[in-house]
C-alpha atoms as a PDB file:
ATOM      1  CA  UNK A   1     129.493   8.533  93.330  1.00  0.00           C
ATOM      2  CA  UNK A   2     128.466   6.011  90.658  1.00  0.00           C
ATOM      3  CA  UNK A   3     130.206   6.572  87.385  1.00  0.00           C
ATOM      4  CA  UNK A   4     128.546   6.307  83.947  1.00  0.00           C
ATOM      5  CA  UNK A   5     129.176   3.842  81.259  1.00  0.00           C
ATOM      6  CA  UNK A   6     130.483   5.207  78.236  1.00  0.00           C
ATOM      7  CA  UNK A   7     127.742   4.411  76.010  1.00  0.00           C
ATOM      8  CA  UNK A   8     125.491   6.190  78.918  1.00  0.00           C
ATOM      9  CA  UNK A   9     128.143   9.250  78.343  1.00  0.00           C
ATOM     10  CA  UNK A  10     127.848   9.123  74.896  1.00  0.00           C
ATOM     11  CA  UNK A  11     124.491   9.144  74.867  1.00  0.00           C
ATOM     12  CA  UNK A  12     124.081  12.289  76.803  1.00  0.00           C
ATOM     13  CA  UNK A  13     126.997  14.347  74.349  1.00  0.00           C
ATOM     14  CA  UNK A  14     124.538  13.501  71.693  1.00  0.00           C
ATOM     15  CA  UNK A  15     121.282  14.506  73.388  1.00  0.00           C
ATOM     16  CA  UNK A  16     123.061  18.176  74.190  1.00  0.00           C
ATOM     17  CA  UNK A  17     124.452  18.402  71.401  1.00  0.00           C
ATOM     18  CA  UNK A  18     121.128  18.765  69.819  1.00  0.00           C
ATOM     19  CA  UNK A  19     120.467  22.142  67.739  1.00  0.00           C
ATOM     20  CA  UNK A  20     117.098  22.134  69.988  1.00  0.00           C
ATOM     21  CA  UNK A  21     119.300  21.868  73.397  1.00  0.00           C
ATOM     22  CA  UNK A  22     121.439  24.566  72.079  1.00  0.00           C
ATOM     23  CA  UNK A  23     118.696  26.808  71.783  1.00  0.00           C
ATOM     24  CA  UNK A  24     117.103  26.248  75.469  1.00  0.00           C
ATOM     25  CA  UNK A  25     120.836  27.158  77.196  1.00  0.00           C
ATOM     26  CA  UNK A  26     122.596  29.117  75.038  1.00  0.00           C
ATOM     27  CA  UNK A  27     119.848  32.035  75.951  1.00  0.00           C
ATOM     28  CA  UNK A  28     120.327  31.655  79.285  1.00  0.00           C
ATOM     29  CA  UNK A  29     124.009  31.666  79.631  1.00  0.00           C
ATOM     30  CA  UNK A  30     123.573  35.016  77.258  1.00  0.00           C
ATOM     31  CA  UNK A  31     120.972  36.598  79.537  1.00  0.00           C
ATOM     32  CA  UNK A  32     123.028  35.763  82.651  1.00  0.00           C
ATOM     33  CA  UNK A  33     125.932  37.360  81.295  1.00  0.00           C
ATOM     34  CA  UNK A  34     124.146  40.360  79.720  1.00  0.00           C
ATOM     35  CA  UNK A  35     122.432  41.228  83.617  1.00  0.00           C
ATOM     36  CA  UNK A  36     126.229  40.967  85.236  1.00  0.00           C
ATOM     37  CA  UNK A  37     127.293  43.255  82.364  1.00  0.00           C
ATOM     38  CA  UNK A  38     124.404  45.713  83.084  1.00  0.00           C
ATOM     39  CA  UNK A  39     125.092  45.614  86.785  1.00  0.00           C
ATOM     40  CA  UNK A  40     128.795  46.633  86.282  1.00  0.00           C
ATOM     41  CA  UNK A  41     127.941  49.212  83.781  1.00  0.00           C
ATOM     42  CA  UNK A  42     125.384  50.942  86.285  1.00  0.00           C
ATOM     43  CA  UNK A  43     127.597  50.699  89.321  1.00  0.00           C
ATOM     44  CA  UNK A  44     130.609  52.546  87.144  1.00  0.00           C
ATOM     45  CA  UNK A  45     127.760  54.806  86.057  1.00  0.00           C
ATOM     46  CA  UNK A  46     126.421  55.855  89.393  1.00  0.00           C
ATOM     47  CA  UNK A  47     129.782  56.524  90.672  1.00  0.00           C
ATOM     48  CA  UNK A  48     130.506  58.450  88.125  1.00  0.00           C
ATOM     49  CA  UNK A  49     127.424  60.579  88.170  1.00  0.00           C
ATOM     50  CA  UNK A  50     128.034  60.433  92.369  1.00  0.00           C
ATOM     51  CA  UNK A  51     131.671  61.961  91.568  1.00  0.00           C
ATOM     52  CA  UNK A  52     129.990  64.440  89.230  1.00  0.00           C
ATOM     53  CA  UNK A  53     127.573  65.891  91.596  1.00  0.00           C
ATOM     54  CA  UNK A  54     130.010  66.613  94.514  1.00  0.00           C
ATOM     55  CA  UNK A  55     132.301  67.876  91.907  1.00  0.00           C
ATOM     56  CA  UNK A  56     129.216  70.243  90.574  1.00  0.00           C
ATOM     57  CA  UNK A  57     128.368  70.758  94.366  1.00  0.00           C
ATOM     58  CA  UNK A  58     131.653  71.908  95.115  1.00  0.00           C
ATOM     59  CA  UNK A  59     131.960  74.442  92.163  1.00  0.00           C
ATOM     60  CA  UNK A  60     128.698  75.887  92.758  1.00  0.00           C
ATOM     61  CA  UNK A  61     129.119  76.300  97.038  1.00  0.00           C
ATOM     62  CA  UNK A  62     132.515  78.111  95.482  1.00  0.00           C
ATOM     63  CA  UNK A  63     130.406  80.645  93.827  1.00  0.00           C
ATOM     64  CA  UNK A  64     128.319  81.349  96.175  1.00  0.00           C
ATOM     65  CA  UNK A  65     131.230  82.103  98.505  1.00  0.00           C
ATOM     66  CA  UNK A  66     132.048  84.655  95.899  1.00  0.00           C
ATOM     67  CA  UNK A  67     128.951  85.949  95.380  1.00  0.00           C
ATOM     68  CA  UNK A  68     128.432  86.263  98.939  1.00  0.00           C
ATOM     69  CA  UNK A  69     131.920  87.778  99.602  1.00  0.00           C
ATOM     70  CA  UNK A  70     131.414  90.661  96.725  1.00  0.00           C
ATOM     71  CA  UNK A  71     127.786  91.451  98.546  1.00  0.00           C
ATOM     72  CA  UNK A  72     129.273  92.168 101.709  1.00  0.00           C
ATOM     73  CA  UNK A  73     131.973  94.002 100.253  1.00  0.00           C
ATOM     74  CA  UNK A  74     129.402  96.307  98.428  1.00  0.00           C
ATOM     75  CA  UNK A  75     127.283  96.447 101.011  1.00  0.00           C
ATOM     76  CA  UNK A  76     130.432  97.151 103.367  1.00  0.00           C
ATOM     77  CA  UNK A  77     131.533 100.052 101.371  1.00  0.00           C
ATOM     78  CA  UNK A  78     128.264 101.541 100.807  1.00  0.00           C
ATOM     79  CA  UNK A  79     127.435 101.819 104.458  1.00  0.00           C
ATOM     80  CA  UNK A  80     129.996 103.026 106.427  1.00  0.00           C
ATOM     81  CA  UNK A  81     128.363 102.927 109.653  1.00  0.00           C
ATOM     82  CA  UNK A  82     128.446  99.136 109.827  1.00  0.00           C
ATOM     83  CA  UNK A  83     131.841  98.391 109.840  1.00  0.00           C
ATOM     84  CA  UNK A  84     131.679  96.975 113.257  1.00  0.00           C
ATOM     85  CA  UNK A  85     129.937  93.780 112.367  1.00  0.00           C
ATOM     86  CA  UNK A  86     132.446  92.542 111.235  1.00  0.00           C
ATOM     87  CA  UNK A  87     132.923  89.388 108.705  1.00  0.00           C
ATOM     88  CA  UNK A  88     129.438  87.737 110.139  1.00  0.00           C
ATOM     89  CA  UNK A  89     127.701  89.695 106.941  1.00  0.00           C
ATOM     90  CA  UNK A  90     130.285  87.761 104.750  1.00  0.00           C
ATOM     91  CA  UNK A  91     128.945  84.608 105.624  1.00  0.00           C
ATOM     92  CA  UNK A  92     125.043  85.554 105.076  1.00  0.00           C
ATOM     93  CA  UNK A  93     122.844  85.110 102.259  1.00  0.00           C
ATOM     94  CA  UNK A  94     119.404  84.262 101.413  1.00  0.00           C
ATOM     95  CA  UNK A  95     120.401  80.966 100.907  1.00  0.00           C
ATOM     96  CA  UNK A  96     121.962  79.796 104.234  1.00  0.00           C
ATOM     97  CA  UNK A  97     119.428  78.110 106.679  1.00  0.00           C
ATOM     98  CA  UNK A  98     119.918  80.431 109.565  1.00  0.00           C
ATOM     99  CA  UNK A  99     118.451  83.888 109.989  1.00  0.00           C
ATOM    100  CA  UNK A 100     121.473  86.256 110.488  1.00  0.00           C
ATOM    101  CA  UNK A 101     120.756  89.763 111.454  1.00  0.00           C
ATOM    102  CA  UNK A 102     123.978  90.786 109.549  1.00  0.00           C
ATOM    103  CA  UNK A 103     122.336  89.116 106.414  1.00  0.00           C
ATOM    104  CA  UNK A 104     123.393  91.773 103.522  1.00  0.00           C
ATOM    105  CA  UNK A 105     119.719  90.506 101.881  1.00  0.00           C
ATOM    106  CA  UNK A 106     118.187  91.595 105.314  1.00  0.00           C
ATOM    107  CA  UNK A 107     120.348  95.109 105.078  1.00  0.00           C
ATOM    108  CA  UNK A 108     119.040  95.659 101.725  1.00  0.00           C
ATOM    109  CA  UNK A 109     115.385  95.013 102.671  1.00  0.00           C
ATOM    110  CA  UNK A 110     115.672  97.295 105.668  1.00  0.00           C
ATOM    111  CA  UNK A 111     116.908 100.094 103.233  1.00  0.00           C
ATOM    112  CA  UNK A 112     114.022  99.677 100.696  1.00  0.00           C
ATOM    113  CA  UNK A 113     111.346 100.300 103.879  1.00  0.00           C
ATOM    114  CA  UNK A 114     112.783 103.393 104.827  1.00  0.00           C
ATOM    115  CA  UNK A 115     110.696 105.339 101.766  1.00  0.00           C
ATOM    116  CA  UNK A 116     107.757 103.171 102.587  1.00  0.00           C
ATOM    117  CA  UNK A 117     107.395 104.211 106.028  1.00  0.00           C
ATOM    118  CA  UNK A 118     108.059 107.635 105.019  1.00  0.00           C
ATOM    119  CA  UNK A 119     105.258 107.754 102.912  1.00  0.00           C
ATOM    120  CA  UNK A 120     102.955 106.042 104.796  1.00  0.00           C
ATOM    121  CA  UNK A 121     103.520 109.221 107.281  1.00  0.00           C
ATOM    122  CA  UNK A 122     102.519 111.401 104.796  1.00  0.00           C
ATOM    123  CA  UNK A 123      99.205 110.394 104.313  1.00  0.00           C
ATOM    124  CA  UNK A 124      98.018 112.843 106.481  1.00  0.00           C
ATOM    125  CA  UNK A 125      98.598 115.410 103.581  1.00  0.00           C
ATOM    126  CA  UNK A 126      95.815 113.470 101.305  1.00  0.00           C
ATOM    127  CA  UNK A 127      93.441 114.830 104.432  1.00  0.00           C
ATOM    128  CA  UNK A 128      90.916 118.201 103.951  1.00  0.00           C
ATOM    129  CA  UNK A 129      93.313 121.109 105.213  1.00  0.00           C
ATOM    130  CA  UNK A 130      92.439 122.771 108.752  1.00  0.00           C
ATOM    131  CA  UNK A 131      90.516 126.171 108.424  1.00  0.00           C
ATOM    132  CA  UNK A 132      92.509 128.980 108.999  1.00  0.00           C
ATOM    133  CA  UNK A 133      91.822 130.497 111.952  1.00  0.00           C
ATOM    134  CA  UNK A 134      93.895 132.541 114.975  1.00  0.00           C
ATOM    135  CA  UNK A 135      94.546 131.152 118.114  1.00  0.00           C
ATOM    136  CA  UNK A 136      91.542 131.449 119.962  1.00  0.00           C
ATOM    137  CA  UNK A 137      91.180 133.828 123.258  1.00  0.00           C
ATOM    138  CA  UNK A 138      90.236 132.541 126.650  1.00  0.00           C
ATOM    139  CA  UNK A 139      86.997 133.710 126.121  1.00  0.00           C
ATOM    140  CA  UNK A 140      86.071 132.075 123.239  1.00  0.00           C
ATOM    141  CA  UNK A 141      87.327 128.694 124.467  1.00  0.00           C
ATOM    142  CA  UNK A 142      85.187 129.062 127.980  1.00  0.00           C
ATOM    143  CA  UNK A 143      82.070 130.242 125.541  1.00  0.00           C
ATOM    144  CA  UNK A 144      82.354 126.593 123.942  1.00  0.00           C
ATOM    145  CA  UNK A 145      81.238 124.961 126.719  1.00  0.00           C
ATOM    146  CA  UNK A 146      78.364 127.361 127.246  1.00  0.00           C
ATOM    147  CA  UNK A 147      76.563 125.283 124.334  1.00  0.00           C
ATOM    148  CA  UNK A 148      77.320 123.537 120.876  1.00  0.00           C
ATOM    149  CA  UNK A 149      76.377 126.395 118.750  1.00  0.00           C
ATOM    150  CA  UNK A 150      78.871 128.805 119.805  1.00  0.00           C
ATOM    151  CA  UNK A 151      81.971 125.762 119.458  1.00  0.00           C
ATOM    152  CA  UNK A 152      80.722 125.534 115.821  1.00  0.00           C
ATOM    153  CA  UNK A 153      80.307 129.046 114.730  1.00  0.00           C
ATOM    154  CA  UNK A 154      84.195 129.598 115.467  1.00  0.00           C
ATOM    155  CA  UNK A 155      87.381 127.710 113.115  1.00  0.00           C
ATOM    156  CA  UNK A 156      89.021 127.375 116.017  1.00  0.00           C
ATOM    157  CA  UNK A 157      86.096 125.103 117.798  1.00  0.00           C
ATOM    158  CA  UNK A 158      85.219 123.162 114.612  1.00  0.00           C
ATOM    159  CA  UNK A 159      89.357 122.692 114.736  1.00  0.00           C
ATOM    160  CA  UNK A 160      89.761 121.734 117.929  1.00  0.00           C
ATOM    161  CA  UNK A 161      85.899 119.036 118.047  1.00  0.00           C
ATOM    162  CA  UNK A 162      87.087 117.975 114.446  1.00  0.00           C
ATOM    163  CA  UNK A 163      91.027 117.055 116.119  1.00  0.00           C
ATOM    164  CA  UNK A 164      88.646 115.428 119.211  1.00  0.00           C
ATOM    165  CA  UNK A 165      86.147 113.737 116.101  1.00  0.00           C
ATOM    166  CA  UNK A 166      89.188 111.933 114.713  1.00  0.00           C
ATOM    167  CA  UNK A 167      89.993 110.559 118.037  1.00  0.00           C
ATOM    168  CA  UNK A 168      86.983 108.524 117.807  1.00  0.00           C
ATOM    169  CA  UNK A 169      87.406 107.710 114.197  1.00  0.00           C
ATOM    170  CA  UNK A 170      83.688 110.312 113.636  1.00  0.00           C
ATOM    171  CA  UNK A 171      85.667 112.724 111.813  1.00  0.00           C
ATOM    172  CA  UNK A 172      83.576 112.101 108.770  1.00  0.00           C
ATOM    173  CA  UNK A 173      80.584 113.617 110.255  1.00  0.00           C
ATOM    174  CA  UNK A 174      82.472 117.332 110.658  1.00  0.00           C
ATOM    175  CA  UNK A 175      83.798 117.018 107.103  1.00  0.00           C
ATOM    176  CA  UNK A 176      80.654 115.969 105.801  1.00  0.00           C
ATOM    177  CA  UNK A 177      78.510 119.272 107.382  1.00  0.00           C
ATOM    178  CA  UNK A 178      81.873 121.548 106.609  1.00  0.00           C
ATOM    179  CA  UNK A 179      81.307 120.647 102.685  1.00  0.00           C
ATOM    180  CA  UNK A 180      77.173 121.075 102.713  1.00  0.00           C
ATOM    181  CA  UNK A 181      78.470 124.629 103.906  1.00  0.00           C
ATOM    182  CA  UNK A 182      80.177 125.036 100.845  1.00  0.00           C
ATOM    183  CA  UNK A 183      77.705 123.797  98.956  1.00  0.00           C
ATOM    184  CA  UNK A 184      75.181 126.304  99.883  1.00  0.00           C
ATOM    185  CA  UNK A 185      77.776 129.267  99.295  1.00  0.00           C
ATOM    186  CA  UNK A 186      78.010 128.077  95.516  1.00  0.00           C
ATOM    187  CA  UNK A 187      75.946 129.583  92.564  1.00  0.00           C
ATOM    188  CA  UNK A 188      77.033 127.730  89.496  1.00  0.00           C
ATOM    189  CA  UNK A 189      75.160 125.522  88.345  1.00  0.00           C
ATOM    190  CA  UNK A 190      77.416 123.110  86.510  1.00  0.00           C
ATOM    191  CA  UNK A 191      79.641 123.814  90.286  1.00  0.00           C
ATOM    192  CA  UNK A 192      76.928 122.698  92.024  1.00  0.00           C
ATOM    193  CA  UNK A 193      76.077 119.426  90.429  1.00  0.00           C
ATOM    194  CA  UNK A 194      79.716 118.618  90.416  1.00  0.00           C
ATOM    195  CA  UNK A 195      79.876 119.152  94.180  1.00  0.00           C
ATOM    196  CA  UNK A 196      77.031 117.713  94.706  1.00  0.00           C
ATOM    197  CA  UNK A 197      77.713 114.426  93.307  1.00  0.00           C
ATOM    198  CA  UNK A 198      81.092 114.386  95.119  1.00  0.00           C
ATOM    199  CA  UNK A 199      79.081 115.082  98.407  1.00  0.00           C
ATOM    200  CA  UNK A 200      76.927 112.088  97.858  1.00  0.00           C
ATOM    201  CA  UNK A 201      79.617 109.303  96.809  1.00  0.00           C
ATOM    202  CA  UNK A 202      81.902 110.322  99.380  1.00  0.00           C
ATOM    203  CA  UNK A 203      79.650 110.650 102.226  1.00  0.00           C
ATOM    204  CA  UNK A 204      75.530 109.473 101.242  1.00  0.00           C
ATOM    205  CA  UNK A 205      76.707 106.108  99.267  1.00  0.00           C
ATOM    206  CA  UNK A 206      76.320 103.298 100.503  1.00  0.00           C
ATOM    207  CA  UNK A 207      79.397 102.411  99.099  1.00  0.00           C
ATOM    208  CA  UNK A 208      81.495 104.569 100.537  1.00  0.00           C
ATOM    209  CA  UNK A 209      83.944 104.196 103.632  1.00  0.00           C
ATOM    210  CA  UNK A 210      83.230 107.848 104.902  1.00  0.00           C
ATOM    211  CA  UNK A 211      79.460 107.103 104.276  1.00  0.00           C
ATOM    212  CA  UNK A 212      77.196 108.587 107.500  1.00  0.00           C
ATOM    213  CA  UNK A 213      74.631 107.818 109.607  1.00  0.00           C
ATOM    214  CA  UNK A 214      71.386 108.747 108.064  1.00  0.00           C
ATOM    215  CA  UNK A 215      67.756 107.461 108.242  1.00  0.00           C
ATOM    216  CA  UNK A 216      66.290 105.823 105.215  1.00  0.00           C
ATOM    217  CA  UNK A 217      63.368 109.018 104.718  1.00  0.00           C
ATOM    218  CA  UNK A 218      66.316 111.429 104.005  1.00  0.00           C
ATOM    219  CA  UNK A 219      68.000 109.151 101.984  1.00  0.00           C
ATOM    220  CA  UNK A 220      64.932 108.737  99.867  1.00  0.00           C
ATOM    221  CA  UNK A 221      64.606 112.644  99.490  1.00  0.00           C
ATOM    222  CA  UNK A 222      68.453 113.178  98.505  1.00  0.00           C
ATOM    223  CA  UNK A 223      67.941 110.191  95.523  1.00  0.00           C
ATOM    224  CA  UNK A 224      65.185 111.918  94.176  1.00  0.00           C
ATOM    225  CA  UNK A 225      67.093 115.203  93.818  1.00  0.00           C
ATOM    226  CA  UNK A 226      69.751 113.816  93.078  1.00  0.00           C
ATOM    227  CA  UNK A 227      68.283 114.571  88.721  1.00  0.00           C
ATOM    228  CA  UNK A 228      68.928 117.874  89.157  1.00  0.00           C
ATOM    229  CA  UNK A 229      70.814 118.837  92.400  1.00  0.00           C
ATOM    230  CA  UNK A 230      70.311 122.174  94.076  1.00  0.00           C
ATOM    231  CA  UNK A 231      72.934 124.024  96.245  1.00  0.00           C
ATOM    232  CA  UNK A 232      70.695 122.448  99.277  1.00  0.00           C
ATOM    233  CA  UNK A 233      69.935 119.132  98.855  1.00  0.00           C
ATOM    234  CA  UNK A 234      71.504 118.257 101.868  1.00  0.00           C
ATOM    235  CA  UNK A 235      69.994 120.453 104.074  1.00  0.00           C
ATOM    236  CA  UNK A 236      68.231 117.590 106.111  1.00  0.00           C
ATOM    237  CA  UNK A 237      71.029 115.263 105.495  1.00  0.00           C
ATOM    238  CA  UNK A 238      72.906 118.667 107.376  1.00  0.00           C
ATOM    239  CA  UNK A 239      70.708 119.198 110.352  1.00  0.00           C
ATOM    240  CA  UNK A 240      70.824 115.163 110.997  1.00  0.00           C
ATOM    241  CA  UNK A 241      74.253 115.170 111.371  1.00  0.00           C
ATOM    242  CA  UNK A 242      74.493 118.326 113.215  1.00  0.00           C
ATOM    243  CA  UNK A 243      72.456 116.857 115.931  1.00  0.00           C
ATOM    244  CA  UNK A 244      74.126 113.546 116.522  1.00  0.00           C
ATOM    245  CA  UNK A 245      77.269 115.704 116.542  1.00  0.00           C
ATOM    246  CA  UNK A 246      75.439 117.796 119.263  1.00  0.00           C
ATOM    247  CA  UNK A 247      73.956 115.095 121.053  1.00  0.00           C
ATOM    248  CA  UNK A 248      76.473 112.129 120.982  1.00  0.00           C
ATOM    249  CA  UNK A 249      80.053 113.699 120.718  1.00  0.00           C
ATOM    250  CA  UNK A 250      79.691 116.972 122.518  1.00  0.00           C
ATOM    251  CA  UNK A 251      79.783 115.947 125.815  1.00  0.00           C
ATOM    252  CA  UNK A 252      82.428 114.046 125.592  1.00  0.00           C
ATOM    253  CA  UNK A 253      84.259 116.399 124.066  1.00  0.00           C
ATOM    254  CA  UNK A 254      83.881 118.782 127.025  1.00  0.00           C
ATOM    255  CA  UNK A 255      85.475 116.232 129.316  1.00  0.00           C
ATOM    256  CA  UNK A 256      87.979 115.211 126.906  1.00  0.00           C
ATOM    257  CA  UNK A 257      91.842 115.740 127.045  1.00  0.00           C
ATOM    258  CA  UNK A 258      91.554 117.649 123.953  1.00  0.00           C
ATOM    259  CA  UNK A 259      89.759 120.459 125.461  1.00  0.00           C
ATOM    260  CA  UNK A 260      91.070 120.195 128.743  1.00  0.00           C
ATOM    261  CA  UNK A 261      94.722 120.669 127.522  1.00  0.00           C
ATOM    262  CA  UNK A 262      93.576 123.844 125.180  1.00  0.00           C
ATOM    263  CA  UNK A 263      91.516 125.613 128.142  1.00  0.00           C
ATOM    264  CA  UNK A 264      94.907 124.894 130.325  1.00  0.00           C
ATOM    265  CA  UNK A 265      97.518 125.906 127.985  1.00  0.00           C
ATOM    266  CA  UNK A 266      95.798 129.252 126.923  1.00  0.00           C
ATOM    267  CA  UNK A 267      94.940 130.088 130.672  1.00  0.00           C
ATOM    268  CA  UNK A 268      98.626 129.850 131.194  1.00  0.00           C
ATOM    269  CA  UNK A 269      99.583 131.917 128.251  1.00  0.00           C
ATOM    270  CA  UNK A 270      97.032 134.915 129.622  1.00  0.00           C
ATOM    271  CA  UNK A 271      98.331 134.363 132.911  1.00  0.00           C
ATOM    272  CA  UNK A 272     101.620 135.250 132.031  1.00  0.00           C
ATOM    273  CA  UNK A 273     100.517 137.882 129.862  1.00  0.00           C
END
């Protein structure tokens, strides 16, 4: 390699040692040294923050071993029937990824449905109560198949076609001619107009679930008297229903189970009698 003179090398220690030369390195040099300096200072950082979070991680999968550890002990100790499975329920939690049937969260939900179901099989109390009535005779069971008349003039028969209605989700039409009968039996005015209007949003509205089957002419009739109800306004609402009842689910109910298991059982009874 070819060698400078010295007035060549002097030359050049002049020219850098300008204030102007000074200022066109120096910065770089700095900037250099200030990104190493920032690189170092993040890498220490980010393993600290690394060392920090299994740390933290550690602590808080500790806690939840606790936690977990006191449920199944409670849960343990307040069901004594489970003892035989075991420590599985000790491992469980809502938090792990599998589903566990010895989950204590899982034990504790199946406790909380055991009221729901319970009064979800009450609801049958919210229904209208069965009419008193004895046990009917053979007699009176055989007459119901003579026609429809003689079923509904007994509580037993409008019993037994209203437990046969239900079956085919028409129970609505029974309840709604049982409550025109009490309509008609009322005298009170202020009585009346209160039944009435209960009548007609439970069973005339539109609106209404239990609403049934009418034409539009009756419809128009019951509206209009509606202003000042009487203690028969649904008197041709009544007779409407009474002969859909007759002509649609009578039959079947005749050949139903329903009345085929009553007309056994009570020839049985009067057998052995």
């Amino acid at each position: 390699m070819t060698r400078l003179s010295q007035d060549n090398q002097e030359c050049l220690q002049k020219h850098f040692r300008r204030p102007s030369m000074r200022k066109q390195f120096l910065p770089l040099q700095r900037a250099e040294a200030y990104n190493a300096n920032i690189h170092q200072t993040t890498e220490k950082e980010g393993a600290t923050e690394a060392a920090y979070d299994i740390k933290l991680m550690g602590s808080e999968r500790r806690e939840m071993q606790k936690r977990q550890m006191s449920a199944a002990q409670e849960t343990s100790d307040s069901l004594p029937g489970q003892h035989g499975v075991g420590n599985r329920g000790s491992n469980a939690c809502c938090f792990c990824w599998c589903c566990c049937c010895s989950c204590s969260c899982l034990t504790v939900r199946n406790q909380e449905q055991g009221p729901r179901r319970a009064s979800h099989e009450l609801r049958r109390d919210d229904l209208p109560t069965w009419e008193e009535s004895p046990t009917p005779t053979l007699e009176e069971v055989s007459a119901w198949a003579q026609s429809f008349d003689k079923l509904m003039l007994t509580p037993a028969g409008r019993n037994a076609f209203r437990e046969f209605l239900r079956t085919e989700f028409s129970e609505d039409n029974m309840l709604f001619w049982m409550a025109c009968e009490e309509l008609k039996k009322e005298a009170n005015k202020s009585i009346i107009e209160e039944k009435a209007r209960t009548i007609y949003e439970d069973y005339i509205s539109i609106l209404s679930p239990k609403e049934v089957s009418l034409d539009s002419r009756v419809r128009e009739v019951i509206n209009r008297n509606m202003v000042e109800p009487s203690q028969h306004i649904f008197d041709d609402a009544q007779l409407q229903i009474y002969t859909l009842m007759h002509r649609d689910s009578y039959p079947r109910f005749m050949n139903s189970a329903v009345y085929k298991d009553l007309l056994q059982s009570i020839s049985e009874k009067s057998v052995e009698t």
